[in-house]
Protein backbone atom coordinates (compact mmCIF):
# COMPACT_ATOMS: atom_id res chain seq x y z
CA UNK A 1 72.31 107.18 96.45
CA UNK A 2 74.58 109.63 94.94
CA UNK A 3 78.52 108.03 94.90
CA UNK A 4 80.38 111.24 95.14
CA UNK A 5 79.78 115.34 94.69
CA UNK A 6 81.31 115.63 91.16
CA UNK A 7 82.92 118.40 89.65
CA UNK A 8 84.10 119.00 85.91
CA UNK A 9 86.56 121.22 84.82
CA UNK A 10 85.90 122.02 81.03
CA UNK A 11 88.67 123.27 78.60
CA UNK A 12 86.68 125.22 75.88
CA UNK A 13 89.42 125.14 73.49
CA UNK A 14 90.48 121.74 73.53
CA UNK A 15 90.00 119.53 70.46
CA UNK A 16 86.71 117.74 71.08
CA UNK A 17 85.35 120.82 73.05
CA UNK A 18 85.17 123.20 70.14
CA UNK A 19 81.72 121.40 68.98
CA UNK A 20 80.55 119.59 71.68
CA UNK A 21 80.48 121.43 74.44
CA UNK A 22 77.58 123.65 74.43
CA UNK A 23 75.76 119.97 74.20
CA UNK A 24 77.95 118.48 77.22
CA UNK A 25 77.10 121.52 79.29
CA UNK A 26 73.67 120.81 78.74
CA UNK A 27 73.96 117.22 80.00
CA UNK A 28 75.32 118.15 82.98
CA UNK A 29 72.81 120.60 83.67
CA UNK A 30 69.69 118.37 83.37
CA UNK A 31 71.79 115.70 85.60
CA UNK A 32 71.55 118.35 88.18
CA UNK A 33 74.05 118.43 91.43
CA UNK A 34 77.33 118.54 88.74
CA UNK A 35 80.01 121.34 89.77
CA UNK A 36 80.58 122.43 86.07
CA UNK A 37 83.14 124.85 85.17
CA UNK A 38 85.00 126.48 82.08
CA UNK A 39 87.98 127.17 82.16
CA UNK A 40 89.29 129.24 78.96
CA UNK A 41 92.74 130.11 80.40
CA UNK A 42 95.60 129.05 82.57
CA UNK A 43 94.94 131.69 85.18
CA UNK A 44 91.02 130.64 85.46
CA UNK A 45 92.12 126.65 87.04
CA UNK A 46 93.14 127.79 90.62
CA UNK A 47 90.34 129.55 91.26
CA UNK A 48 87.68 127.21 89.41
CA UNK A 49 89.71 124.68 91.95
CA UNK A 50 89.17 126.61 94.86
CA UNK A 51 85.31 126.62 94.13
CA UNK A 52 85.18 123.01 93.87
CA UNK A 53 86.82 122.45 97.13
CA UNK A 54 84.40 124.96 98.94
CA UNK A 55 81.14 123.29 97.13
CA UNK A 56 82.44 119.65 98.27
CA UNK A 57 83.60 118.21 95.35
CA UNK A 58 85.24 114.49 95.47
CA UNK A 59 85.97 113.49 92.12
CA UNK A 60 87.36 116.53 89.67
CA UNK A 61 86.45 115.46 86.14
CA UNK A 62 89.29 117.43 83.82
CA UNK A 63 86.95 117.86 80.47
CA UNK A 64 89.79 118.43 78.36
CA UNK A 65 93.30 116.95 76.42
CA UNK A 66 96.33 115.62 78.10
CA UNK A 67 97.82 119.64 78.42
CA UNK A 68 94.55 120.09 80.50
CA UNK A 69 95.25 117.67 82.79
CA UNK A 70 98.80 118.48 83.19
CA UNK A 71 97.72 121.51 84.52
CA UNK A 72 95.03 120.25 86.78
CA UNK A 73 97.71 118.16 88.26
CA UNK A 74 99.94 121.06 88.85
CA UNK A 75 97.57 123.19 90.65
CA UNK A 76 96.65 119.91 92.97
CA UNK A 77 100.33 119.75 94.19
CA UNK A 78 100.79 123.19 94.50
CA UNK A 79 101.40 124.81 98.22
CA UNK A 80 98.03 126.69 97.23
CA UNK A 81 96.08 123.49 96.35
CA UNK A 82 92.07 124.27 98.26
CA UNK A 83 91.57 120.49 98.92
CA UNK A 84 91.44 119.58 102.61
CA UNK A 85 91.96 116.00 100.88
CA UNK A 86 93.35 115.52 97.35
CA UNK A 87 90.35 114.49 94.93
CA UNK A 88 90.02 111.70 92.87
CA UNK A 89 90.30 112.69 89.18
CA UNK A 90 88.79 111.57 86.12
CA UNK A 91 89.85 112.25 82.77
CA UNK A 92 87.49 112.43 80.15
CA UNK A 93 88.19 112.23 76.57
CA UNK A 94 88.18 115.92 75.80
CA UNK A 95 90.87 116.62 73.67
CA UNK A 96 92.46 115.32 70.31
CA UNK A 97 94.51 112.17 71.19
CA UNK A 98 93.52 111.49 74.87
CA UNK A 99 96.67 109.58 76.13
CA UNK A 100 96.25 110.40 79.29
CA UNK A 101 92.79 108.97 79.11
CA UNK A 102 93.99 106.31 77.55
CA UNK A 103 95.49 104.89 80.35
CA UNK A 104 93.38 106.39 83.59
CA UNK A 105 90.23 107.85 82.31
CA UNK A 106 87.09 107.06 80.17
CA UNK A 107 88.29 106.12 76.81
CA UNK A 108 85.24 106.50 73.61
CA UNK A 109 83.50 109.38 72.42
CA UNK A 110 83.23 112.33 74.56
CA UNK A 111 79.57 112.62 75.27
CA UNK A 112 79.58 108.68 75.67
CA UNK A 113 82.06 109.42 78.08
CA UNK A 114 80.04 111.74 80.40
CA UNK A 115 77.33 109.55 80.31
CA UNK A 116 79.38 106.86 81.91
CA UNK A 117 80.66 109.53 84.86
CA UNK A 118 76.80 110.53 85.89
CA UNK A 119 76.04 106.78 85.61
CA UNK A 120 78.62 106.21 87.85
CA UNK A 121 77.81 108.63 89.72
CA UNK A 122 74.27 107.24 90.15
CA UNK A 123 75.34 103.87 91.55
CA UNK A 124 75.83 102.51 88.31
CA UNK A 125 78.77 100.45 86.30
CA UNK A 126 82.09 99.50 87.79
CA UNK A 127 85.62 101.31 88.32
CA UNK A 128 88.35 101.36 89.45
CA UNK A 129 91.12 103.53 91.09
CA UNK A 130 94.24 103.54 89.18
CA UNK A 131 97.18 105.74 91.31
CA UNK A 132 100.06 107.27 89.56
CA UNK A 133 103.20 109.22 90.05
CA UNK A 134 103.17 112.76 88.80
CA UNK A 135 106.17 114.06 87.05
CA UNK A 136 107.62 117.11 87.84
CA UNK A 137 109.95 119.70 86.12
CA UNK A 138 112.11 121.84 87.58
CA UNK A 139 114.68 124.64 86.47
CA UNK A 140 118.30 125.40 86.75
CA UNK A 141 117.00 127.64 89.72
CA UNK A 142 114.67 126.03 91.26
CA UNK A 143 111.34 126.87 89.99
CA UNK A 144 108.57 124.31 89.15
CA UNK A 145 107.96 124.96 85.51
CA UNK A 146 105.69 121.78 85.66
CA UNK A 147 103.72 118.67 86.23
CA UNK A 148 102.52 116.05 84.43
CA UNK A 149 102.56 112.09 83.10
CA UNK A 150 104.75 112.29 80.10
CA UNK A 151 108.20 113.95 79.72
CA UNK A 152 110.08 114.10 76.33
CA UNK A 153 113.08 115.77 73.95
CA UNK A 154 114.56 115.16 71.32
CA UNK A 155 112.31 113.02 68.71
CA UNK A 156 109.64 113.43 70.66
CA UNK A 157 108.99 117.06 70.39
CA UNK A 158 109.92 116.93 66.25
CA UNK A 159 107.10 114.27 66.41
CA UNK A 160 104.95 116.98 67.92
CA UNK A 161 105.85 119.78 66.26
CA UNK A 162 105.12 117.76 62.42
CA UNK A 163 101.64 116.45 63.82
CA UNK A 164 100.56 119.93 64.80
CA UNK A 165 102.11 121.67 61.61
CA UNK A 166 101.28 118.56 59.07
CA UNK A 167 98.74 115.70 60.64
CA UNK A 168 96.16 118.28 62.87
CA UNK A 169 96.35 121.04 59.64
CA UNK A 170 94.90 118.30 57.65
CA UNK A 171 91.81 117.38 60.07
CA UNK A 172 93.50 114.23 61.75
CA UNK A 173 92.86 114.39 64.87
CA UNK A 174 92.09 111.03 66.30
CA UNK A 175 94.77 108.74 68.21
CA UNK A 176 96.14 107.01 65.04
CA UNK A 177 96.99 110.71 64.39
CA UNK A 178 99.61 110.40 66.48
CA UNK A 179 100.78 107.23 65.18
CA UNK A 180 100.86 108.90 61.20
CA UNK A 181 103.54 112.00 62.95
CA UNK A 182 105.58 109.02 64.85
CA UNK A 183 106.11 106.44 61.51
CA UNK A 184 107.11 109.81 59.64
CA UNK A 185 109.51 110.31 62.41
CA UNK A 186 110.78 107.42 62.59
CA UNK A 187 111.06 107.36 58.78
CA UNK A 188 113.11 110.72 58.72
CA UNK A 189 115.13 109.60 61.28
CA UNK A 190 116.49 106.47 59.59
CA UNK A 191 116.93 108.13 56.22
CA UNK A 192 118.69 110.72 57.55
CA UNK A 193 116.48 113.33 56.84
CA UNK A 194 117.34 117.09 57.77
CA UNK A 195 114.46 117.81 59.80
CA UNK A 196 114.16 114.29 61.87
CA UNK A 197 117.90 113.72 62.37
CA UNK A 198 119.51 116.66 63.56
CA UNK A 199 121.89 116.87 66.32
CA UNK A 200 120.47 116.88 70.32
CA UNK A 201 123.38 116.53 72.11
CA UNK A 202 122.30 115.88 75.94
CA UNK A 203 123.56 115.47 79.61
CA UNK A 204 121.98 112.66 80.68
CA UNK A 205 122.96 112.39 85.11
CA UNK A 206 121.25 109.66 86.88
CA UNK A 207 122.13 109.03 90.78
CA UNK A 208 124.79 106.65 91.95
CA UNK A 209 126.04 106.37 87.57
CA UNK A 210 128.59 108.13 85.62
CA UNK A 211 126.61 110.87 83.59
CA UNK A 212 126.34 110.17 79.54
CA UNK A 213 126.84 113.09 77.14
CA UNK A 214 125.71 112.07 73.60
CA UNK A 215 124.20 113.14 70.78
CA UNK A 216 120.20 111.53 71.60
CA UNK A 217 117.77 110.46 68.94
CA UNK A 218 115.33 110.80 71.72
CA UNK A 219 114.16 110.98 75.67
CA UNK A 220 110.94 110.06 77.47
CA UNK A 221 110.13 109.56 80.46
CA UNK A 222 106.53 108.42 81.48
CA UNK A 223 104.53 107.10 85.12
CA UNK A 224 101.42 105.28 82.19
CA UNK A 225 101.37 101.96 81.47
CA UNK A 226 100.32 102.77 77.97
CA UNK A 227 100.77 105.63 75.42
CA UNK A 228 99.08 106.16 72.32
CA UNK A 229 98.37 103.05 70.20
CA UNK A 230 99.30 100.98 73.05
CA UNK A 231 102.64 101.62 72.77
CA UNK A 232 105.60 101.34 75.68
CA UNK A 233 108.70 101.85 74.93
CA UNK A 234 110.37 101.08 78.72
CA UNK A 235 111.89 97.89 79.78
CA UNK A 236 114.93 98.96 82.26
CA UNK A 237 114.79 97.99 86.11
CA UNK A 238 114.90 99.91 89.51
CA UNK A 239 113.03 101.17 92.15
CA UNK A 240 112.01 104.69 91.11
CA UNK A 241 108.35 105.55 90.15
CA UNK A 242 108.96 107.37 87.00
CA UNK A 243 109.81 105.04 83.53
CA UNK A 244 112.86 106.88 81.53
CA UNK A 245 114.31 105.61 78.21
CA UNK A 246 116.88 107.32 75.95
CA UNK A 247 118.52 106.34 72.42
CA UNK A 248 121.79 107.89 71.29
CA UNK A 249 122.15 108.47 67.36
CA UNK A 250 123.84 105.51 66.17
CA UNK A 251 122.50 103.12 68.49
CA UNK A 252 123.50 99.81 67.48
CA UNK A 253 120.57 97.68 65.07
CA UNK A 254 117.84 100.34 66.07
CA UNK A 255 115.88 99.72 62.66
CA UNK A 256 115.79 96.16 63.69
CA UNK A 257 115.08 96.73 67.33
CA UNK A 258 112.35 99.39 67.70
CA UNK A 259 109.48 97.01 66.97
CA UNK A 260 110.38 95.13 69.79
CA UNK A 261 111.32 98.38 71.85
CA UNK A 262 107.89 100.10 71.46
CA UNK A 263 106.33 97.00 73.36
CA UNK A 264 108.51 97.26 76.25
CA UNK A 265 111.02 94.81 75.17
CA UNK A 266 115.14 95.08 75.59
CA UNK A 267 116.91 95.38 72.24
CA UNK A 268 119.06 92.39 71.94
CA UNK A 269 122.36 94.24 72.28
CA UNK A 270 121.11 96.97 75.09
CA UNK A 271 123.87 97.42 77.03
CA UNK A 272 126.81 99.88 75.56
CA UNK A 273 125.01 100.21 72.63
CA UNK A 274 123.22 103.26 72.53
CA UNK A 275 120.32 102.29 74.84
CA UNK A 276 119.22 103.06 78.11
CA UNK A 277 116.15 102.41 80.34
CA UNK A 278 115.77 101.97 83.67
CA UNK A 279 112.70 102.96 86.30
CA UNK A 280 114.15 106.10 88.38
CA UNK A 281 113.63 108.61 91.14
CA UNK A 282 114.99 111.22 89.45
CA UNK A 283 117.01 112.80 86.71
CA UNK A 284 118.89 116.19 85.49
CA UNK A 285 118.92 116.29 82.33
CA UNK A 286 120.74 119.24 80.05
CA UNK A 287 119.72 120.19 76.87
CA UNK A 288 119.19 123.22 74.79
CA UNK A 289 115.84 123.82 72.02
CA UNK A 290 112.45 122.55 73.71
CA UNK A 291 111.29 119.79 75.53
CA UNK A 292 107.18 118.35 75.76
CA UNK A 293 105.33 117.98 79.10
CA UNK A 294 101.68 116.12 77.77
CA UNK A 295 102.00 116.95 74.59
CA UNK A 296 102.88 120.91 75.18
CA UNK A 297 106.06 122.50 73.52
CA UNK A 298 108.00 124.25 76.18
CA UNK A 299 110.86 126.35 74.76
CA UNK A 300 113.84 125.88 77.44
CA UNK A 301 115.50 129.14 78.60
CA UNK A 302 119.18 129.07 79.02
CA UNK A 303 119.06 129.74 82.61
CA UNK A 304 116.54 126.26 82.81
CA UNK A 305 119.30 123.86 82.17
CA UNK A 306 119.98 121.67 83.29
CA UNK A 307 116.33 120.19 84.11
CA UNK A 308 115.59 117.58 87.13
CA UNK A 309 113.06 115.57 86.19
CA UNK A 310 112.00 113.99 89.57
CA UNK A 311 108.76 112.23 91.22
CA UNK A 312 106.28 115.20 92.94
CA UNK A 313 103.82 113.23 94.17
CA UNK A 314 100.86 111.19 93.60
CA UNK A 315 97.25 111.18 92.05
CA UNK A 316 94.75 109.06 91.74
CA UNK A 317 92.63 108.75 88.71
CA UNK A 318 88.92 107.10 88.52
CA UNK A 319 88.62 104.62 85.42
CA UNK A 320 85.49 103.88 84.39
């Protein structure tokens, strides 16, 4: 007996797509009973969506990298979303680093991956359902410019911006990818380096605290348990669904303390001293250049700022 009418929403253009996915299609066609559909652009989600929902579909399997499912997630919490009932997602290993997968989807090699889902799908192999918040974006003037799982400025987007330009142009393209762009990062940074330490002076306003302007090494702010590599970088307290942590230039002993930062540990001197974490509703957030939403660059328009960063809901996400 069949567990669930399955669905999967292929990105042709995403890393691990450009070779395999003539043979994945194939797969899913001698399974038989698989929703499968491509989806080349932006514009061609809503209405692949919409399709699903009117053919049944339970479980939407996003075929794609973490930018895919971003979007995916976007459409879902839209006013226009088809679903009677929000589906279950599963994130397969589609694109070139996979965090997202990492953490709620099918880790391995992609076809490997999609042999797990239809096994699954048979009656076969256990899971789980891991539920997490979605993060969403929102202008100066009120638009939603976005959803996703991992917000960041600052460091984080010259991390990006060297793997894509230095690491990917080389053919690196698995997870420890990402690990090569953050240690040169982290290197620049440290040494000073034009390109890894300029200015990003920020406007950091939290509810119910006194805002912080500084200049900011880096933001993030995250609803995984794990990024790539493993790492974690968030140790502060609260409430609040979403995981935020900041560094200001200067912060005191941060050669010392980000080993211990990246697994999720306090630096010994956190308070006052350049550091802040904590687990929040919400956030506004002014800066000018870009900021990252799942690994996309988003240039910020001056009539964005500042940003609130805030919690728009929830998805669930089948792990196999």
């Amino acid at each position: 007996m069949m567990r669930a009418r399955i669905g999967v929403l292929s990105n042709p253009h995403s890393g691990r797509n450009r070779r395999l996915l003539g043979h994945l299609g194939n797969m899913l066609d001698a399974a038989g009973g698989v929703h499968h559909e491509i989806t080349p652009g932006l514009e061609d989600i809503a209405p692949a969506l919409a399709r699903m929902a009117a053919a049944g579909v339970e479980v939407v399997a996003v075929n794609g990298g973490d930018g895919s499912v971003a979007l995916v997630l976007g459409a879902l919490l839209a006013a226009s979303n088809p679903f009677a009932r929000q589906p279950v997602l599963c994130v397969l290993p589609g694109g070139t680093t996979n965090v997202t997968a990492g953490d709620v989807g099918i880790t391995g090699a992609l076809d490997r991956a999609v042999l797990k889902l239809l096994a699954w799908r048979r009656g076969s192999g256990p899971s789980v359902i891991r539920e997490r918040a979605v993060i969403g974006v929102r202008g100066a003037g009120g638009e939603v410019l976005g959803c996703g799982l991992v917000f960041g400025a600052g460091a984080v987007v010259t991390g990006i911006e060297y793997w894509q330009e230095s690491v990917r142009a080389r053919g690196m393209r698995s997870e420890y990818s990402s690990g090569v762009a953050m240690a040169r990062t982290v290197w620049g940074m440290l040494r000073g380096h034009a390109r890894f330490a300029g200015p990003n002076p920020m406007r950091i306003e939290l509810p119910d605290r006194a805002a912080v302007d500084a200049d900011f090494m880096l933001l993030a702010v995250t609803t995984l348990e794990r990024l790539f590599l493993g790492i974690h970088p968030f140790w502060g307290n609260g409430d609040g669904a979403l995981r935020y942590t900041a560094i200001e230039r200067g912060a005191r002993g941060f050669a010392l303390a980000l080993p211990a930062i990246l697994r999720g540990r306090a630096p010994a001197q956190a308070s006052g001293s350049g550091y802040h974490s904590a687990r929040i509703a919400q956030l506004r957030l002014g800066l000018e250049g870009s900021y990252t939403l799942d690994g996309e660059l988003h240039a910020l328009a001056a009539t964005d700022s500042p940003l609130e960063i805030f919690h728009a809901g929830q998805a669930r996400f089948l792990r196999i």
